[in-house]
PDB file of N, CA and C in Angstrom:
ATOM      1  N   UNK A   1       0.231 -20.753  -3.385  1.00  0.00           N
ATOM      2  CA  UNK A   1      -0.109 -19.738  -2.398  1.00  0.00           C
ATOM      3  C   UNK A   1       0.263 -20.295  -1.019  1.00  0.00           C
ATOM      4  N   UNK A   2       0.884 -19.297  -0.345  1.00  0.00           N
ATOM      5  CA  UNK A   2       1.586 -19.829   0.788  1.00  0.00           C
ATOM      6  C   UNK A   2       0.536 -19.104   2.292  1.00  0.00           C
ATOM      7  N   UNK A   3       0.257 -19.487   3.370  1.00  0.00           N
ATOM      8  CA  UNK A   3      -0.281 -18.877   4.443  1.00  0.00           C
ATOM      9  C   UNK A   3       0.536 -17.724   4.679  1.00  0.00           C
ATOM     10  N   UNK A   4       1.694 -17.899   5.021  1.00  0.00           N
ATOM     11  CA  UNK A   4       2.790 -16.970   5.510  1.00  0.00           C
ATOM     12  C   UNK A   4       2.791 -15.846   4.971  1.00  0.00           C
ATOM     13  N   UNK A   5       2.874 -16.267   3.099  1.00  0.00           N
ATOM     14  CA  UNK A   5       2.810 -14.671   2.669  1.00  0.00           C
ATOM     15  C   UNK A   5       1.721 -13.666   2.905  1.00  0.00           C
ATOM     16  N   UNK A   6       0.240 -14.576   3.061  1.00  0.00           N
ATOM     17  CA  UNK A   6      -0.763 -14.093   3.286  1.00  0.00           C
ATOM     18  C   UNK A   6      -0.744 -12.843   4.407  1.00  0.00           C
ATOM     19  N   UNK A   7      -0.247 -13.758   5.381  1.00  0.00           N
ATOM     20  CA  UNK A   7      -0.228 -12.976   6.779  1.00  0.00           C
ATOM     21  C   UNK A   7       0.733 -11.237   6.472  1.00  0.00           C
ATOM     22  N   UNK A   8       2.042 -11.671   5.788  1.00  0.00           N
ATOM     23  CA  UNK A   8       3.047 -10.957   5.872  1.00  0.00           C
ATOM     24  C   UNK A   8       2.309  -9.997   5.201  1.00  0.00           C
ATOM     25  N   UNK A   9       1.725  -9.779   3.829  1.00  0.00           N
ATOM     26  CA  UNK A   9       1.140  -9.124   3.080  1.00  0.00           C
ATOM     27  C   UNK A   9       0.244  -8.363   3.635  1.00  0.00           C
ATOM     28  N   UNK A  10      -0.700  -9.150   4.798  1.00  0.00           N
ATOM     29  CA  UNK A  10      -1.855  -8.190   5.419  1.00  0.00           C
ATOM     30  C   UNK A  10      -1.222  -7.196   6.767  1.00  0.00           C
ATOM     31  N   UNK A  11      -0.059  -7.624   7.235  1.00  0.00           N
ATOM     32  CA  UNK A  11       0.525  -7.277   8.147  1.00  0.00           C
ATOM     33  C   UNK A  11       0.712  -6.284   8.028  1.00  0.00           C
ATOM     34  N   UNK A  12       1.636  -5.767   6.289  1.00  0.00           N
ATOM     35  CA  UNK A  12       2.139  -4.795   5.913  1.00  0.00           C
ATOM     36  C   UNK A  12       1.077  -4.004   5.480  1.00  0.00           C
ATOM     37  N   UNK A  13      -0.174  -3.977   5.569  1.00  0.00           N
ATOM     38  CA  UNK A  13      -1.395  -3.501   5.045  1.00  0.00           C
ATOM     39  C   UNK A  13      -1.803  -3.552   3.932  1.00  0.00           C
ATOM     40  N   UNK A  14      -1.679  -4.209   3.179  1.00  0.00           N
ATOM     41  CA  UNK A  14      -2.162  -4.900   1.517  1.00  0.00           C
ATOM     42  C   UNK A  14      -3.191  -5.693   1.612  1.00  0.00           C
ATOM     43  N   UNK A  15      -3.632  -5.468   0.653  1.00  0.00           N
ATOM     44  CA  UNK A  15      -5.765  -5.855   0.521  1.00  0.00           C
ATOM     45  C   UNK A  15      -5.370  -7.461  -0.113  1.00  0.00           C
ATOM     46  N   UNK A  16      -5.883  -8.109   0.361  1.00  0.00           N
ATOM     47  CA  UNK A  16      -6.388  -9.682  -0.116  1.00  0.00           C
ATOM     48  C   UNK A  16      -7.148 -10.235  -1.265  1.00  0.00           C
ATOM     49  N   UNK A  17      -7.247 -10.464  -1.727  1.00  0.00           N
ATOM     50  CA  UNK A  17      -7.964 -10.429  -3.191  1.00  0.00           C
ATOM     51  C   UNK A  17      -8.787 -11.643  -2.780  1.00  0.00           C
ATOM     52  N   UNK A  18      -9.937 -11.684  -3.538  1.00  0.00           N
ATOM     53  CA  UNK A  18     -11.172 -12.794  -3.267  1.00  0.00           C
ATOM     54  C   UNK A  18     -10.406 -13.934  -3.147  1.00  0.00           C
ATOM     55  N   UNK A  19      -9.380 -14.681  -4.097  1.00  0.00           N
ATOM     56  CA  UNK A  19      -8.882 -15.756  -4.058  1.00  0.00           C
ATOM     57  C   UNK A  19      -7.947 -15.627  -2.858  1.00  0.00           C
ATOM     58  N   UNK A  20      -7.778 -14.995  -2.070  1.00  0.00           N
ATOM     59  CA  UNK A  20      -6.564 -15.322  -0.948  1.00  0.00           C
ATOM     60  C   UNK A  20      -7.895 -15.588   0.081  1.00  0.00           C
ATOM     61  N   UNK A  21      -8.544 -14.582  -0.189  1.00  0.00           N
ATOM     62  CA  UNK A  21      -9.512 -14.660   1.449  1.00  0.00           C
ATOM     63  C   UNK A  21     -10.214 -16.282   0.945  1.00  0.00           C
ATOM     64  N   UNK A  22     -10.620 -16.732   0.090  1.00  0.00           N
ATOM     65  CA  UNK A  22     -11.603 -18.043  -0.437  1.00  0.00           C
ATOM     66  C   UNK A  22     -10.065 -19.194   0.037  1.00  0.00           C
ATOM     67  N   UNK A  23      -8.738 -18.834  -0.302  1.00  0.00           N
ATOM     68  CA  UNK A  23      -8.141 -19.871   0.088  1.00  0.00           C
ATOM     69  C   UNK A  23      -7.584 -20.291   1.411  1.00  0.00           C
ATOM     70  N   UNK A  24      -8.031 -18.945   2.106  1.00  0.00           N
ATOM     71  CA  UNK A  24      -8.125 -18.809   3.530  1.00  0.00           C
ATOM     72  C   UNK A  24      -9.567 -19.213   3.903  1.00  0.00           C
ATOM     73  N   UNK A  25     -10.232 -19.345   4.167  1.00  0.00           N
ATOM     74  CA  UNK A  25     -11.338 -19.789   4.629  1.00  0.00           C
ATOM     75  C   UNK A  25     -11.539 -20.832   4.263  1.00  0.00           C
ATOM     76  N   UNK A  26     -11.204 -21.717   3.264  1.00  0.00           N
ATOM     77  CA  UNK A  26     -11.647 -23.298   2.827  1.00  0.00           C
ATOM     78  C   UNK A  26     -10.409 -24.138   3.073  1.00  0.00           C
ATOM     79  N   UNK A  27      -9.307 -23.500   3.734  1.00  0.00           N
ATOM     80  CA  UNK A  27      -8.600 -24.107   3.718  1.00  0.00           C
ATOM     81  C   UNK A  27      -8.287 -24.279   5.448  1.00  0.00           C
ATOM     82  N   UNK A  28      -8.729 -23.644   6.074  1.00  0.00           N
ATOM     83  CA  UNK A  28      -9.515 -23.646   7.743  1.00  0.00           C
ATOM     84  C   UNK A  28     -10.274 -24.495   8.241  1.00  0.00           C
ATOM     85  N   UNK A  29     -11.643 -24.308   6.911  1.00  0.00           N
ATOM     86  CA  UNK A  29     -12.677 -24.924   7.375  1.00  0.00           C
ATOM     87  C   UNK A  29     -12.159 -26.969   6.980  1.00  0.00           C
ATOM     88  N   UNK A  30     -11.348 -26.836   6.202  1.00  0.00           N
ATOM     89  CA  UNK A  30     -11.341 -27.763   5.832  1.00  0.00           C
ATOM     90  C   UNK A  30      -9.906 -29.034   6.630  1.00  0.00           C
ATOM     91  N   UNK A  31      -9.369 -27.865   7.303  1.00  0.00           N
ATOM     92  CA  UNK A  31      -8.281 -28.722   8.413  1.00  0.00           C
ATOM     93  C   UNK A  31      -6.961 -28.276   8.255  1.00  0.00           C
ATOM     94  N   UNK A  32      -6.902 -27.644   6.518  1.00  0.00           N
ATOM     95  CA  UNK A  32      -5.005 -27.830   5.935  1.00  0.00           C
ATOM     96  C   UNK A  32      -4.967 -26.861   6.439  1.00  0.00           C
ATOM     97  N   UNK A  33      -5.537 -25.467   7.358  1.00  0.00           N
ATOM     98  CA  UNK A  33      -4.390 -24.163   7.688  1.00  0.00           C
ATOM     99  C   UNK A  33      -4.664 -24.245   9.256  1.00  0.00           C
ATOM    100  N   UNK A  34      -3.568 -24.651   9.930  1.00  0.00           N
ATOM    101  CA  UNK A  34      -4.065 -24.950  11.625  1.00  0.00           C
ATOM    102  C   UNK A  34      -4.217 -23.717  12.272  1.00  0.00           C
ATOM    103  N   UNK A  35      -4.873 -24.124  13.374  1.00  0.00           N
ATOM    104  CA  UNK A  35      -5.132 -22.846  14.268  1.00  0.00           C
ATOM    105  C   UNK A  35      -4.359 -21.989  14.287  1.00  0.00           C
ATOM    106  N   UNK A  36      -2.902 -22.235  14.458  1.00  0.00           N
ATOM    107  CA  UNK A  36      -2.008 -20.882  15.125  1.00  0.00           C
ATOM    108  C   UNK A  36      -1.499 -20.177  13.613  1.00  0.00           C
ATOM    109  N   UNK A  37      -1.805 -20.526  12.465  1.00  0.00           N
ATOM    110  CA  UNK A  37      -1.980 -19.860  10.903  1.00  0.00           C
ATOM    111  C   UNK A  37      -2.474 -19.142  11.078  1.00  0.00           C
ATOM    112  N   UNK A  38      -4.072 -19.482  11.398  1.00  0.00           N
ATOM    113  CA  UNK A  38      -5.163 -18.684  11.177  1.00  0.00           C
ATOM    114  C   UNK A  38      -5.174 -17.201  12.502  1.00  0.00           C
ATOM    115  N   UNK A  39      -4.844 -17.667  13.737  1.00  0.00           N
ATOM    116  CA  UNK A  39      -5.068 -16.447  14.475  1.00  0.00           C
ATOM    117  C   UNK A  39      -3.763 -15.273  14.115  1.00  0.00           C
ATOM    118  N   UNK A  40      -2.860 -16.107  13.731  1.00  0.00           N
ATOM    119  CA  UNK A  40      -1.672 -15.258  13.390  1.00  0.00           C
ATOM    120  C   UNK A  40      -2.159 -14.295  12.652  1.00  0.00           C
ATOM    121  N   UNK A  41      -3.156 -14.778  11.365  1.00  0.00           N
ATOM    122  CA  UNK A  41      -3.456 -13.526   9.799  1.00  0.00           C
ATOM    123  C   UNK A  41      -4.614 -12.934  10.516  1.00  0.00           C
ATOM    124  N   UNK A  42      -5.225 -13.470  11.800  1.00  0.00           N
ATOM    125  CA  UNK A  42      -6.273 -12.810  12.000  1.00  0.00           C
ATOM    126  C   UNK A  42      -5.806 -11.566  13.223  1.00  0.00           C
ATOM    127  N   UNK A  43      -4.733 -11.446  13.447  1.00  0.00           N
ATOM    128  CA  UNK A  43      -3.956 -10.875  14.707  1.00  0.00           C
ATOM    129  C   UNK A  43      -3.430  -9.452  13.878  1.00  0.00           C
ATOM    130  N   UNK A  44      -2.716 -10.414  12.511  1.00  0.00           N
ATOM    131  CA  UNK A  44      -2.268  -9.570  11.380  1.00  0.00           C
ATOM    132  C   UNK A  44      -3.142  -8.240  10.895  1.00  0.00           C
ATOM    133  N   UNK A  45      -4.553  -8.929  11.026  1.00  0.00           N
ATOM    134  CA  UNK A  45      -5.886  -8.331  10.543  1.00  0.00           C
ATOM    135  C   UNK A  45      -6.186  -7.162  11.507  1.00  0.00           C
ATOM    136  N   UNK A  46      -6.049  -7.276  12.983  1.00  0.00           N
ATOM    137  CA  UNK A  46      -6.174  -6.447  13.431  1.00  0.00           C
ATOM    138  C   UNK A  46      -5.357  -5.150  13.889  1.00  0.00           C
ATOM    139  N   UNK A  47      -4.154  -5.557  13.877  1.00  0.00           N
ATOM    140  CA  UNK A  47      -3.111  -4.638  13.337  1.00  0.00           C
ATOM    141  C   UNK A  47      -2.601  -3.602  12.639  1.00  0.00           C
ATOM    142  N   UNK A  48      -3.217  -4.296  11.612  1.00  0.00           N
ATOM    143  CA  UNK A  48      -2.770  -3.698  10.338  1.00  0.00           C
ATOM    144  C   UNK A  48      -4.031  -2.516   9.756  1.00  0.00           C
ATOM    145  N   UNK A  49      -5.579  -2.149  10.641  1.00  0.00           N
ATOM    146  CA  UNK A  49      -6.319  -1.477  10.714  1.00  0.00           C
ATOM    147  C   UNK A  49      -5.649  -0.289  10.997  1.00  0.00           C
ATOM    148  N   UNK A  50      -6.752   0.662  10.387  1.00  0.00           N
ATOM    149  CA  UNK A  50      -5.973   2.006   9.956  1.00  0.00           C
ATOM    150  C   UNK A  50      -6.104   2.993  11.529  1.00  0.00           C
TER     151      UNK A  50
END
């Protein structure tokens, strides 16, 4: 599982499945997805609202 696709996927408006959002969040909290990952899918997130 890649960050990138994550983002690209939510960008395009496609739902996340428990295991993307769990490998997004532990993988944050835990150091391996750096900041500018995370605001990117979270930028993605707001975007991509209907």
């Amino acid at each position: 599982m890649r960050v990138l696709d994550l983002i690209i996927k939510k960008r395009d408006g496609g739902s996340l499945s428990f295991q993307e959002i769990d490998y997004l969040i532990q993988g944050y909290a835990g150091g391996a997805i750096p900041d500018y990952q995370m605001s990117s899918f979270l930028m993605a997130c707001f975007f991509a609202r209907p």
